[in-house]
N, C-alpha and C. Protein backbone atom coordinates (compact mmCIF):
# COMPACT_ATOMS: atom_id res chain seq x y z
N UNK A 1 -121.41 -113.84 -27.24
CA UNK A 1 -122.55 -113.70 -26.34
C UNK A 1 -123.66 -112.88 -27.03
N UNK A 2 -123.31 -111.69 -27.58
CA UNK A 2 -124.55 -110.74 -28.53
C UNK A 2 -125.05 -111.94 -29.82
N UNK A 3 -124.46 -112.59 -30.23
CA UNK A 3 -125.00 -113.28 -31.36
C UNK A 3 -125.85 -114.22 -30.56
N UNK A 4 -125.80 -114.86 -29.61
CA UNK A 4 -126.28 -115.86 -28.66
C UNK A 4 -127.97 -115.42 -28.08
N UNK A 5 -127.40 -114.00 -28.03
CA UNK A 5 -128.67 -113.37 -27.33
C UNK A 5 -129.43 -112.55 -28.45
N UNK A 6 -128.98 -112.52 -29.74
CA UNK A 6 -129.63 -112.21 -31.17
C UNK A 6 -130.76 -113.40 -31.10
N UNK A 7 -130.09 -114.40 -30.91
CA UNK A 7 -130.33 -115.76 -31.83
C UNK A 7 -131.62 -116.39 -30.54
N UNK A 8 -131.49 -115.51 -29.21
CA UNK A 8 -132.64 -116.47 -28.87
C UNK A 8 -133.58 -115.13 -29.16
N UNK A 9 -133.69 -113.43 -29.27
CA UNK A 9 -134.75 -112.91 -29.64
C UNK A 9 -135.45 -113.20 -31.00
N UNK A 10 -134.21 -113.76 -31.70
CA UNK A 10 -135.62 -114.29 -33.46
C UNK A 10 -136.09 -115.56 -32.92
N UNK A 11 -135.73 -116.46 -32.18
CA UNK A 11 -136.95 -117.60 -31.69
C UNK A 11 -137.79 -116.90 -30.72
N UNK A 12 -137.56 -116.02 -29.80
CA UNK A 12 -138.89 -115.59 -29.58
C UNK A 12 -139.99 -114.50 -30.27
N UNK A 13 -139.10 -114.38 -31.12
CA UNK A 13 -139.77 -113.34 -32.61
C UNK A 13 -140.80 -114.73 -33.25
N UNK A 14 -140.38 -115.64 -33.78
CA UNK A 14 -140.79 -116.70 -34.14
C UNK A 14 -142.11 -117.28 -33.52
N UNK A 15 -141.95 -117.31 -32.08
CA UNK A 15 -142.71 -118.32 -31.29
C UNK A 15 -143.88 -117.52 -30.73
N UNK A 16 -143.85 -116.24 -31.08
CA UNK A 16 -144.79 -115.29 -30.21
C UNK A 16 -144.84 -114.07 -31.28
N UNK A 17 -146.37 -113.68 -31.28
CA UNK A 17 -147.37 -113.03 -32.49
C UNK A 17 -146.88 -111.45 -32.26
N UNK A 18 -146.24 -110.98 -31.04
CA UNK A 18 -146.27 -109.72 -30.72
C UNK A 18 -144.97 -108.64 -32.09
N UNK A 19 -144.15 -109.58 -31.97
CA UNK A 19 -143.39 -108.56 -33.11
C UNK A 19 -143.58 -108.54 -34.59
N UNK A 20 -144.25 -109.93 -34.91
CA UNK A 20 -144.56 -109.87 -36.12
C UNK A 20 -145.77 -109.21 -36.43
N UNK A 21 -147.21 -109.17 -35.63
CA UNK A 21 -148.24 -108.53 -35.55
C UNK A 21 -147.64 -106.94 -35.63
N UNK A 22 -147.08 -106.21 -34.97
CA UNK A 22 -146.10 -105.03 -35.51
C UNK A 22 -145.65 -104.44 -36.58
N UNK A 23 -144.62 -105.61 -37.06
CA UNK A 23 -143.96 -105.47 -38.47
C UNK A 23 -144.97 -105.50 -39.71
N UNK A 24 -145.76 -106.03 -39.55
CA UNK A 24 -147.23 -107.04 -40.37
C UNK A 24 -148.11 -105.66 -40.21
N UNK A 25 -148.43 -105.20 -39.71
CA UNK A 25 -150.03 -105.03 -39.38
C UNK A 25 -149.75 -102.95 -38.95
N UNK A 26 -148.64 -103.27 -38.38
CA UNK A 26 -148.71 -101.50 -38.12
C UNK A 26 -147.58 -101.07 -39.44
N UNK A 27 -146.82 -101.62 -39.14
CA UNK A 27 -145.36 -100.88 -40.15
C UNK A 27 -145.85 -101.54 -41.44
N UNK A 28 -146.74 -102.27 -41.93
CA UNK A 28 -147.11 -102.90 -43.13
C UNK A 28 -145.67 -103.67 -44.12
N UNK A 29 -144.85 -104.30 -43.53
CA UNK A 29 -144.34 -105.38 -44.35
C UNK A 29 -144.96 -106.52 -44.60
N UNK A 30 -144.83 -107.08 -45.73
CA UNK A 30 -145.59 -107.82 -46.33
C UNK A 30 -144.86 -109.23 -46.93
N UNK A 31 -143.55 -109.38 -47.39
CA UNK A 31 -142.85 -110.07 -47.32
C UNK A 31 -142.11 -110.52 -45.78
N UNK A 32 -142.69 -111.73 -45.02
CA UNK A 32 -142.07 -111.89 -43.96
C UNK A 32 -141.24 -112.96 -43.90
N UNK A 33 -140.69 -113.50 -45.26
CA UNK A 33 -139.75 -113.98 -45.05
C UNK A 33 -138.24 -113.00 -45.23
N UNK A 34 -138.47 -111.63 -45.09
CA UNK A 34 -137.73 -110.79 -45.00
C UNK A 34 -136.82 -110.88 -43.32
N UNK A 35 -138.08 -110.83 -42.50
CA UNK A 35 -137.68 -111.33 -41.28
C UNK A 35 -136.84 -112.23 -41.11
N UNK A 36 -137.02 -113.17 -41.48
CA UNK A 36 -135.78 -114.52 -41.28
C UNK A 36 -134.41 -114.14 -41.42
N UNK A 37 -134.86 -113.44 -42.60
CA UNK A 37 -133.28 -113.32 -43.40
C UNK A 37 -132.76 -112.55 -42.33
N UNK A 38 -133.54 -111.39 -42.20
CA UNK A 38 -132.74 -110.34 -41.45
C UNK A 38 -132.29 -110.70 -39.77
N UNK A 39 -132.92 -111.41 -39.33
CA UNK A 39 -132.98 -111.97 -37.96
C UNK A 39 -133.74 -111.39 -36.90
N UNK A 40 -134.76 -110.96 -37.63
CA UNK A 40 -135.48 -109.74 -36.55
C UNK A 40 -135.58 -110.98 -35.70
N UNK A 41 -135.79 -110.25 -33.88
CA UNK A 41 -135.95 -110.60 -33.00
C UNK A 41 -137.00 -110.01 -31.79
N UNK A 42 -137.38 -110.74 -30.99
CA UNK A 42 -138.26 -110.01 -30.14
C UNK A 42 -138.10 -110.13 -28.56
N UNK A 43 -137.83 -109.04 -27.83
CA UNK A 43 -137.53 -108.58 -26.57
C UNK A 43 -139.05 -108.95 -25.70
N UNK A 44 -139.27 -110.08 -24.92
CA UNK A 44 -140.47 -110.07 -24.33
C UNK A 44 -140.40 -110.32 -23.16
N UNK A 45 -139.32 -110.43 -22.33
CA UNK A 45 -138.76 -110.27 -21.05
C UNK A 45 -138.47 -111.52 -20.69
N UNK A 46 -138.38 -112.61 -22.02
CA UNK A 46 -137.96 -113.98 -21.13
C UNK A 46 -136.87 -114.27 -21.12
N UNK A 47 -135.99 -113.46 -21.49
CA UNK A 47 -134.17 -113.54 -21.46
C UNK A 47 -133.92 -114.18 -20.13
N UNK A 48 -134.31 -113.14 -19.18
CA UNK A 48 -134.01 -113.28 -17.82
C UNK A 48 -134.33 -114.52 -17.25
N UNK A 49 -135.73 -115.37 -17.16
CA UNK A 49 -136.16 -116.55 -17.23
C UNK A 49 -135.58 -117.71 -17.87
N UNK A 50 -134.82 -117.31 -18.96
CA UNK A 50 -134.17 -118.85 -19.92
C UNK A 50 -132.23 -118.47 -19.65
N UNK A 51 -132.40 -117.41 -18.74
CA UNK A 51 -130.81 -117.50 -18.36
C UNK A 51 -130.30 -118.05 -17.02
N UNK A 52 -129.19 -118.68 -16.83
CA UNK A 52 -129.12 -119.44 -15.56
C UNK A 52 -128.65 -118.38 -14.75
N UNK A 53 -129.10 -118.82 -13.10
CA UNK A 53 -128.72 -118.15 -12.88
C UNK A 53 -127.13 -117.51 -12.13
N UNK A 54 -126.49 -117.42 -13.32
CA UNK A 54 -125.13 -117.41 -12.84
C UNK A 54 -124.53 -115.75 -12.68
N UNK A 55 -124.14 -115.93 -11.69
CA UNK A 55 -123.47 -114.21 -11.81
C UNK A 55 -122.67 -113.49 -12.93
N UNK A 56 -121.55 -114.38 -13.35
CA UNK A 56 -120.77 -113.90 -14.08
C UNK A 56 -121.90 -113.81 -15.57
N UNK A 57 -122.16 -114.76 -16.27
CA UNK A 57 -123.90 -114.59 -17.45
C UNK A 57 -123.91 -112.86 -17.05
N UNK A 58 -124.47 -112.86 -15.78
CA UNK A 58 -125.46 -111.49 -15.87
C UNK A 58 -124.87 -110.38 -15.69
N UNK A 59 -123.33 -110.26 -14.74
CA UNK A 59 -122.40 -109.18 -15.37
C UNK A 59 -121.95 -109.03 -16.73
N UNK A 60 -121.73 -109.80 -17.74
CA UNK A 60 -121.40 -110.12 -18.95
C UNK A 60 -122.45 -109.37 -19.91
N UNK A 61 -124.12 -109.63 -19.27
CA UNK A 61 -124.72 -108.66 -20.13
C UNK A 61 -125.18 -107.37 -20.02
N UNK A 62 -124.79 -107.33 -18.20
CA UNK A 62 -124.73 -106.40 -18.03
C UNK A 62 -123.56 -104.94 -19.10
N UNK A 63 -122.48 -105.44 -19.15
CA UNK A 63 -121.14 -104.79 -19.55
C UNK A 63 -121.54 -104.78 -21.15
N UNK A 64 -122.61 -105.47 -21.47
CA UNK A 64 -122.83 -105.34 -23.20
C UNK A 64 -123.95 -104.32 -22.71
N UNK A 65 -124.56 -104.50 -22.13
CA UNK A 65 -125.61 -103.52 -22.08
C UNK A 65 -127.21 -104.26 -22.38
N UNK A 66 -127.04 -105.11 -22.71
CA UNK A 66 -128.01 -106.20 -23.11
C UNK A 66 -129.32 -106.07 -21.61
N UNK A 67 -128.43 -106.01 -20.36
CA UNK A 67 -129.46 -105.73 -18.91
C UNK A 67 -129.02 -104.70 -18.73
N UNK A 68 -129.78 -104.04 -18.16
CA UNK A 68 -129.31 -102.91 -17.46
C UNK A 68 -128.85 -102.90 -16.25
N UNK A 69 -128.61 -101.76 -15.63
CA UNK A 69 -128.17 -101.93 -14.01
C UNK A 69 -129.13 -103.01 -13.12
N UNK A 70 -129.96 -102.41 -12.89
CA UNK A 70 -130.89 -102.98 -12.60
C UNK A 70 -131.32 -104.26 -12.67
N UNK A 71 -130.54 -104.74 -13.64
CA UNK A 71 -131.15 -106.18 -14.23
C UNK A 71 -132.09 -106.37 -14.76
N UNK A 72 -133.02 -105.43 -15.72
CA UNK A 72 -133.94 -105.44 -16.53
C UNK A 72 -133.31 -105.62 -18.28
N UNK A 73 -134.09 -106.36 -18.52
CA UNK A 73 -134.05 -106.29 -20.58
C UNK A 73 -133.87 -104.49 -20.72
N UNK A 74 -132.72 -104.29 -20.97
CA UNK A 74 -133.15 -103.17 -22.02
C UNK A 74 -133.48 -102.70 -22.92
N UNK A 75 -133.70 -104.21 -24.31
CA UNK A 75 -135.20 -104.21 -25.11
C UNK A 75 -136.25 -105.15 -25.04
N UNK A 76 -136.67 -104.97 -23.60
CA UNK A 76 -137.79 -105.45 -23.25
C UNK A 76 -138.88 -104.64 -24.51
N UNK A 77 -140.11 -105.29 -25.18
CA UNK A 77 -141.03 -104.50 -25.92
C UNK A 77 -140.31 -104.14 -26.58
N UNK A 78 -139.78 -104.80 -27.30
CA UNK A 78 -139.05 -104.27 -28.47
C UNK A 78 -138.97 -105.18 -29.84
N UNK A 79 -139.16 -104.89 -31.00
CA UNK A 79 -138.86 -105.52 -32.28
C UNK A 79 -137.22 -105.27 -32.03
N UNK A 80 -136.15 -106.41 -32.24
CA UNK A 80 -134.35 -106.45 -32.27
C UNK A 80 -134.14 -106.96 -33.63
N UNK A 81 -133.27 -105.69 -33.75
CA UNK A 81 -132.28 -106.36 -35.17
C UNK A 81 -130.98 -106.25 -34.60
N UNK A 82 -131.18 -107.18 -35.43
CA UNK A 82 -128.82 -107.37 -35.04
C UNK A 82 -128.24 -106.66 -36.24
N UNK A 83 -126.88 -105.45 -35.41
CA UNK A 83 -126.19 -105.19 -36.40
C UNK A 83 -125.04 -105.53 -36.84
N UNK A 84 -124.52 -105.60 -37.86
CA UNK A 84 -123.49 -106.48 -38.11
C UNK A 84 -122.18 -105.65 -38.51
N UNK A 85 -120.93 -105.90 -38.44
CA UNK A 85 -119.86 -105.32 -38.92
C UNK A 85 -119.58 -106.05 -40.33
N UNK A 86 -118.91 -105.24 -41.02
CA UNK A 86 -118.73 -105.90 -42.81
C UNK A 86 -118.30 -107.56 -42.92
N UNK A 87 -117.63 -107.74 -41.87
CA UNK A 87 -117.28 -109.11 -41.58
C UNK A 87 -118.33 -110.05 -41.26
N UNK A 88 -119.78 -109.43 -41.26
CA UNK A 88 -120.84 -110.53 -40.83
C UNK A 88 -120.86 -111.01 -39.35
N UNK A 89 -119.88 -110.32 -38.49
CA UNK A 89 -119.99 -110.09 -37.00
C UNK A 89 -121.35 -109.97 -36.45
N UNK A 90 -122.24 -109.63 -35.53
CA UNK A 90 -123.32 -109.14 -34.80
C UNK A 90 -122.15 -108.02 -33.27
N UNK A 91 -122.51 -106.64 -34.10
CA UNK A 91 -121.33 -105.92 -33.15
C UNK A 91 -122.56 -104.81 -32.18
N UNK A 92 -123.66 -105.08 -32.15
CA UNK A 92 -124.76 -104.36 -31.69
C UNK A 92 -126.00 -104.67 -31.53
N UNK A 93 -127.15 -104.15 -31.21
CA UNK A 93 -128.53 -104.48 -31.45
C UNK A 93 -129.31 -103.19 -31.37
N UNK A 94 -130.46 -103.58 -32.44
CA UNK A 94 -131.30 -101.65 -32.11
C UNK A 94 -132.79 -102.74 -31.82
N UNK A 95 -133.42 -101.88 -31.13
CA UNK A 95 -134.43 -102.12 -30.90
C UNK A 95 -135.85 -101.00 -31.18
N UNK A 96 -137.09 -101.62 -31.51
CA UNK A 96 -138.01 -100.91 -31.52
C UNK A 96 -139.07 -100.66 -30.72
N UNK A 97 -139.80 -99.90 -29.94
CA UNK A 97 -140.66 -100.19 -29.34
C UNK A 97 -141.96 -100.41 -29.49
N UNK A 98 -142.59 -101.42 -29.61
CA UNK A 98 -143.81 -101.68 -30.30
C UNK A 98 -145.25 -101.02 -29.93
N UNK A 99 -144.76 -100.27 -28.45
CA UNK A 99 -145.71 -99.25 -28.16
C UNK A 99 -145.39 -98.35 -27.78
N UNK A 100 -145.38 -97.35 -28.60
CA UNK A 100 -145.16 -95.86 -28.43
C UNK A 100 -144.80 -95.28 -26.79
N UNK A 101 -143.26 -94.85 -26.05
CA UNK A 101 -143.11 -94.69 -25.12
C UNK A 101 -142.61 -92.98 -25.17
N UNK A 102 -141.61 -92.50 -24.12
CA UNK A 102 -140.96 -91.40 -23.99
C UNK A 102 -139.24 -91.96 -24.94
N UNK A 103 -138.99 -93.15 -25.08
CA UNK A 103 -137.90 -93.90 -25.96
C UNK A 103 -138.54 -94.73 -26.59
N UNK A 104 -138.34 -94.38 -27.98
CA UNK A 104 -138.94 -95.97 -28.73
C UNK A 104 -137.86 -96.72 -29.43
N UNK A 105 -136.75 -95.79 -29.95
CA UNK A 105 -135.63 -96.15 -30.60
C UNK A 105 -134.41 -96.65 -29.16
N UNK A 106 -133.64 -97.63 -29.14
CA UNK A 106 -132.65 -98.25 -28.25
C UNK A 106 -131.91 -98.58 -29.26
N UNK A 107 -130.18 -98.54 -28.57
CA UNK A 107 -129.59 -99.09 -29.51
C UNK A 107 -128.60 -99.68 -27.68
N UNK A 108 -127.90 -100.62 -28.11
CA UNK A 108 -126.64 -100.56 -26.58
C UNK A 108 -126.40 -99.88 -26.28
N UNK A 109 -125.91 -99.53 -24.79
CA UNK A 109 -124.94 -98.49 -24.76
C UNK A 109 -123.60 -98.02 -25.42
N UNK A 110 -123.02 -96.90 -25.76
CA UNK A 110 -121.57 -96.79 -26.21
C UNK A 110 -121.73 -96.04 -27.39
N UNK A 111 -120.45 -96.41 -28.10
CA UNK A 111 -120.73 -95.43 -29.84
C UNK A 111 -121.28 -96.76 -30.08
N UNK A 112 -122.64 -95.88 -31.32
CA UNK A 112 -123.34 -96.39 -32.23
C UNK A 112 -122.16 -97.20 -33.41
N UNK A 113 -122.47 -98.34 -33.66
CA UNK A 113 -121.51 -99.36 -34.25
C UNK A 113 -122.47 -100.46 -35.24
N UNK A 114 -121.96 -100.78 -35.77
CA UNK A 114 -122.50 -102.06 -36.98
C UNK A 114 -123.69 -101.10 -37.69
N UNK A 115 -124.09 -102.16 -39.10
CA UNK A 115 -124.54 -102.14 -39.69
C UNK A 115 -125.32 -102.69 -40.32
N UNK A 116 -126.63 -102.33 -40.88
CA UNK A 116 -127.78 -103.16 -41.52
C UNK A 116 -128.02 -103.21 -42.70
N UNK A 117 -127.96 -104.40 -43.12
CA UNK A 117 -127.85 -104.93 -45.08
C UNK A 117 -127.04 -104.44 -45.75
N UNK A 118 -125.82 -104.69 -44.60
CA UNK A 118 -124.64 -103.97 -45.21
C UNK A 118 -123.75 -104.52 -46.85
N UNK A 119 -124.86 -105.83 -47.01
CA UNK A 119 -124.14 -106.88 -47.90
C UNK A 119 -124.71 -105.56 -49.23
N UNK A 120 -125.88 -104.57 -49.35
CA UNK A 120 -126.20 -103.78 -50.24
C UNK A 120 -125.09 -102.92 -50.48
N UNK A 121 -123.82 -103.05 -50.19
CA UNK A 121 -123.02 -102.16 -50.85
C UNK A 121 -121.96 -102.88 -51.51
N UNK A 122 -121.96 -104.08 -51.35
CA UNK A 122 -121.44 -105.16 -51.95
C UNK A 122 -121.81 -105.47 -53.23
N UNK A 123 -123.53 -105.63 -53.46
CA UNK A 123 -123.79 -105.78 -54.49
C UNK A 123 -124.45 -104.50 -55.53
N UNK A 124 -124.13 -102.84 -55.17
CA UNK A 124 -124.28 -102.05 -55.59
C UNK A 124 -123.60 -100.84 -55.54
N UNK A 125 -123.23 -99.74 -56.82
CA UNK A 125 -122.82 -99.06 -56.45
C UNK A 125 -123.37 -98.04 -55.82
N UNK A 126 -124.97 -97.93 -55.69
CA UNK A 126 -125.92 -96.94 -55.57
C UNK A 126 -126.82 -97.93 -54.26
N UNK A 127 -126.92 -96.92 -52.85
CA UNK A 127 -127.16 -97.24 -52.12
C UNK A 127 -128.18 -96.15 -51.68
N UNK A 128 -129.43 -96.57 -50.93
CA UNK A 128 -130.42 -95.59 -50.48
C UNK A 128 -130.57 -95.73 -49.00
N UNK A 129 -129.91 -94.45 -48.63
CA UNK A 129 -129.90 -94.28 -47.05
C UNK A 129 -130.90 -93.91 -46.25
N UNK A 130 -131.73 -94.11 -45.80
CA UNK A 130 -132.58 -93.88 -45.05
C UNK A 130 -132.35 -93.97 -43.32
N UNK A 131 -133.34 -93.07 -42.51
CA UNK A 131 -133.52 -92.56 -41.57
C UNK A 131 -133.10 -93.73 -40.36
N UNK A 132 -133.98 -94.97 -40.28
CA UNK A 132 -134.10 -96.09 -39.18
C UNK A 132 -133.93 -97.13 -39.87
N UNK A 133 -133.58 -98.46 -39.20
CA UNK A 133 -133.85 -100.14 -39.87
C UNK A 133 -134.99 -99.97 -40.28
N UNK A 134 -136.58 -99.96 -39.78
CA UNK A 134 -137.86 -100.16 -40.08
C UNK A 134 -137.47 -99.52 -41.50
N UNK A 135 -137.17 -97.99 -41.57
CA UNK A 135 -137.59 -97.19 -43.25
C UNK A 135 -136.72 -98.19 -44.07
N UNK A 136 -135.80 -98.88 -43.62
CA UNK A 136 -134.46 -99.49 -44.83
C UNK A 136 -135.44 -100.99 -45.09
N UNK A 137 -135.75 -101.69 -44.07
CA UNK A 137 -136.86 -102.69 -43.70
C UNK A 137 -138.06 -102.54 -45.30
N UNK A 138 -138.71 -101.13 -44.47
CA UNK A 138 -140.08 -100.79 -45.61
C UNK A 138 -139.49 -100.53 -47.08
N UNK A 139 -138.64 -100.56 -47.59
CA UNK A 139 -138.07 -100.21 -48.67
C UNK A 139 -137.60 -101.07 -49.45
N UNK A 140 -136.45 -101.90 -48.34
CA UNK A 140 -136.52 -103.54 -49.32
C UNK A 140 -137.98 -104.39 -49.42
N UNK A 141 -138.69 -104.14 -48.42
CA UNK A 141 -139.95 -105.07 -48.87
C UNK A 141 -140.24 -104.38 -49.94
N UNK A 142 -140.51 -103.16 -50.16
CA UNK A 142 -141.09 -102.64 -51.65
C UNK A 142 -139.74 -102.96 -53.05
N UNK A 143 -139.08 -103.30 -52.85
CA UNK A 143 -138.09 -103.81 -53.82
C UNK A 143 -136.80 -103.25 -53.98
N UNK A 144 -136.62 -101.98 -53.05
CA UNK A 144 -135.43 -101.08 -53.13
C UNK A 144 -134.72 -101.88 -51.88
N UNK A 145 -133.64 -103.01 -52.47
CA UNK A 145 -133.07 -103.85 -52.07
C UNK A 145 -131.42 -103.18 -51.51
N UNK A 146 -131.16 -101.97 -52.30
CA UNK A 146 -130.10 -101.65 -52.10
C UNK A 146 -130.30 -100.47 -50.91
N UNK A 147 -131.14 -100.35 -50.01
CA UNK A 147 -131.53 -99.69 -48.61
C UNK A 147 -130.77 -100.45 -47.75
N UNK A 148 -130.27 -99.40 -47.29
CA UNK A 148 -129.59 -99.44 -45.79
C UNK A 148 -129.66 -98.48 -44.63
N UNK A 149 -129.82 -98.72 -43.78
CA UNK A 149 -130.28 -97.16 -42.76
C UNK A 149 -129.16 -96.73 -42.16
N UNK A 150 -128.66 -95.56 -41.59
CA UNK A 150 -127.90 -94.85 -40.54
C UNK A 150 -128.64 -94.64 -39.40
N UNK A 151 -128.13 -93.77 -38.01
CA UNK A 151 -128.59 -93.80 -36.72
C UNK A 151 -129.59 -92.88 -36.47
N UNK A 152 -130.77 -92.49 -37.17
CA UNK A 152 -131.14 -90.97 -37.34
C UNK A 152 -130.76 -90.10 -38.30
N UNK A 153 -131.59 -89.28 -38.29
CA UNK A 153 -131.10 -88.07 -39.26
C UNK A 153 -129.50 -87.67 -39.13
N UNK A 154 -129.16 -87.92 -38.29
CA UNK A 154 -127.38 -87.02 -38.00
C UNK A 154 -126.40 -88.51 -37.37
N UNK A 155 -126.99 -89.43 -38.22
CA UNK A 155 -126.51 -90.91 -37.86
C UNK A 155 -125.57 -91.52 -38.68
N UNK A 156 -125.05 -90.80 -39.43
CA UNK A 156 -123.73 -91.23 -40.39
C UNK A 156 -122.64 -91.82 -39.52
N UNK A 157 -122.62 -92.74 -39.83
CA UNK A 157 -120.73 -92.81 -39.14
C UNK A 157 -119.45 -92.85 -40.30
N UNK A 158 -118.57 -93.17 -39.82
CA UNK A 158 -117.24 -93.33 -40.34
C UNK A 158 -117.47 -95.30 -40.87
N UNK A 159 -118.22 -95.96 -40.42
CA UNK A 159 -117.83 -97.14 -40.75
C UNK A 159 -119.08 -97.10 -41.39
N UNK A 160 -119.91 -96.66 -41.89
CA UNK A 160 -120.75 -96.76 -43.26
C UNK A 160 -120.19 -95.96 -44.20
N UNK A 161 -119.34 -95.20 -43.91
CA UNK A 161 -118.02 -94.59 -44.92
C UNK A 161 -117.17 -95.24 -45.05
N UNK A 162 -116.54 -95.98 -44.33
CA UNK A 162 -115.71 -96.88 -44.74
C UNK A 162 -116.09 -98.31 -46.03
N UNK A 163 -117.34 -98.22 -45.38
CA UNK A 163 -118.20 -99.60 -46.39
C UNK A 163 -118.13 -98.57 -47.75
N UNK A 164 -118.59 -97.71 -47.47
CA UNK A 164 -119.41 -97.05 -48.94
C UNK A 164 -117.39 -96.84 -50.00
N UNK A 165 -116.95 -96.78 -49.12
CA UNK A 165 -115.42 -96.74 -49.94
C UNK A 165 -114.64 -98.12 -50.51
N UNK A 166 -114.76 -98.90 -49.22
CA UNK A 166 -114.38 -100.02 -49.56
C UNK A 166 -115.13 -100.49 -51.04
N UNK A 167 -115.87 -100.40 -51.11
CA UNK A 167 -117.06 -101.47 -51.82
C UNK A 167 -117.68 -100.35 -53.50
N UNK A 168 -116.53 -99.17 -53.12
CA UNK A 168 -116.69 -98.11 -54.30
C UNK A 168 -118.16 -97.50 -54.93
N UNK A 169 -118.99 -97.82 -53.42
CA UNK A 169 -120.59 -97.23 -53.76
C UNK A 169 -120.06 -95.46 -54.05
N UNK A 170 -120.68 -95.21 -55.44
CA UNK A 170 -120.71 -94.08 -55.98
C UNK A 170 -121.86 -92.70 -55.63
N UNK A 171 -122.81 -93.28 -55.24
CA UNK A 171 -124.40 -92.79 -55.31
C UNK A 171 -124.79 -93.10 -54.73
N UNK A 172 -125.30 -91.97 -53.21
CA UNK A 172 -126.01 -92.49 -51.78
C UNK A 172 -127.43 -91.17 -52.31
N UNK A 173 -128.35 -92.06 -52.08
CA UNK A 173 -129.70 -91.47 -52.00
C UNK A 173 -130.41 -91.40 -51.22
N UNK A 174 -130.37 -90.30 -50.29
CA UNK A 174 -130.86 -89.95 -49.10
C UNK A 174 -132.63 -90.19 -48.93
N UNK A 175 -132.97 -91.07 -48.06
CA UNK A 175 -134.77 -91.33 -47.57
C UNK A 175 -134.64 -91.35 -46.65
N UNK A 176 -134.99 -89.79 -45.84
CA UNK A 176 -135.23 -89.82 -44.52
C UNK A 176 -136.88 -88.84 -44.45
N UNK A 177 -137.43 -89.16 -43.20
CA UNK A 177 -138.95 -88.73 -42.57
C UNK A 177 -138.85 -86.95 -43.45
């Protein structure tokens, strides 16, 4: 169901100027076929509209966290990346807010889980950690391909330790704000 609901925010990332005008124009990426790859997606409140309306659907995203109580997008206005577990799963989503609120950063509810360009520890032993997706985002567009972000400054987990072991990354180079 999270990959389902990944997969319709990059067609509305696609079909509508608001998240790429963002990524493009405020955060200055410049390679946007970066986007594709990555699956950015965009929260514009038509989830609710292109979902039927079936009860069990909307408890289902409710319990991911995807709606809220309420039954609102909880990344409504939001740039979505999907995060992935080492297995290439989609085990989460973070969202951005494209206009500055009292929350701009969202992630689901629960422990913070998955990971972004996690395939960079695969193909390196030297990995550059940075602060958010966007800083790991702005970094591979500038060519530092082996960027990957944590949850915040105090956003380490155990399963980007686990990657960084599995995969025998030697050398983490901290880029945070």
């Amino acid at each position: 169901l999270l990959t389902r609901v990944a997969a319709f925010y990059h067609r509305r990332f696609l079909d509508t100027p608001e998240g790429l005008r963002y990524l493009t124009r405020e955060r200055g990426i410049h390679d946007v076929t970066l986007l594709k790859t990555f699956q950015v997606g965009y929260a514009d409140g038509a989830l609710l509209a292109a979902l039927p309306q079936d009860e069990q659907a909307l408890a289902e995203l409710k319990a991911l966290g995807v709606l809220t109580e309420r039954g609102r997008e909880l990344f409504d206005g939001c740039v979505v990346f999907p995060l992935w577990n080492d297995a290439g799963v989609i085990v989460n989503l973070y969202g951005r807010r494209i206009s500055n609120g009292a929350v701009n950063h969202l992630y689901l509810p629960g422990v913070k889980q998955g990971l972004w360009n996690w395939q960079a520890a695969k193909r390196s032993k030297t990995i550059l950690l940075t602060e958010s997706v966007i800083d790991a985002l702005t970094a591979i567009d500038a060519g530092a391909t082996e960027a990957m972000p944590c949850y915040g400054a105090h956003g380490m987990t155990e399963e980007h330790l686990a990657l960084f072991e599995k995969h025998e990354v030697n050398k983490v180079a901290l880029c945070f704000d």
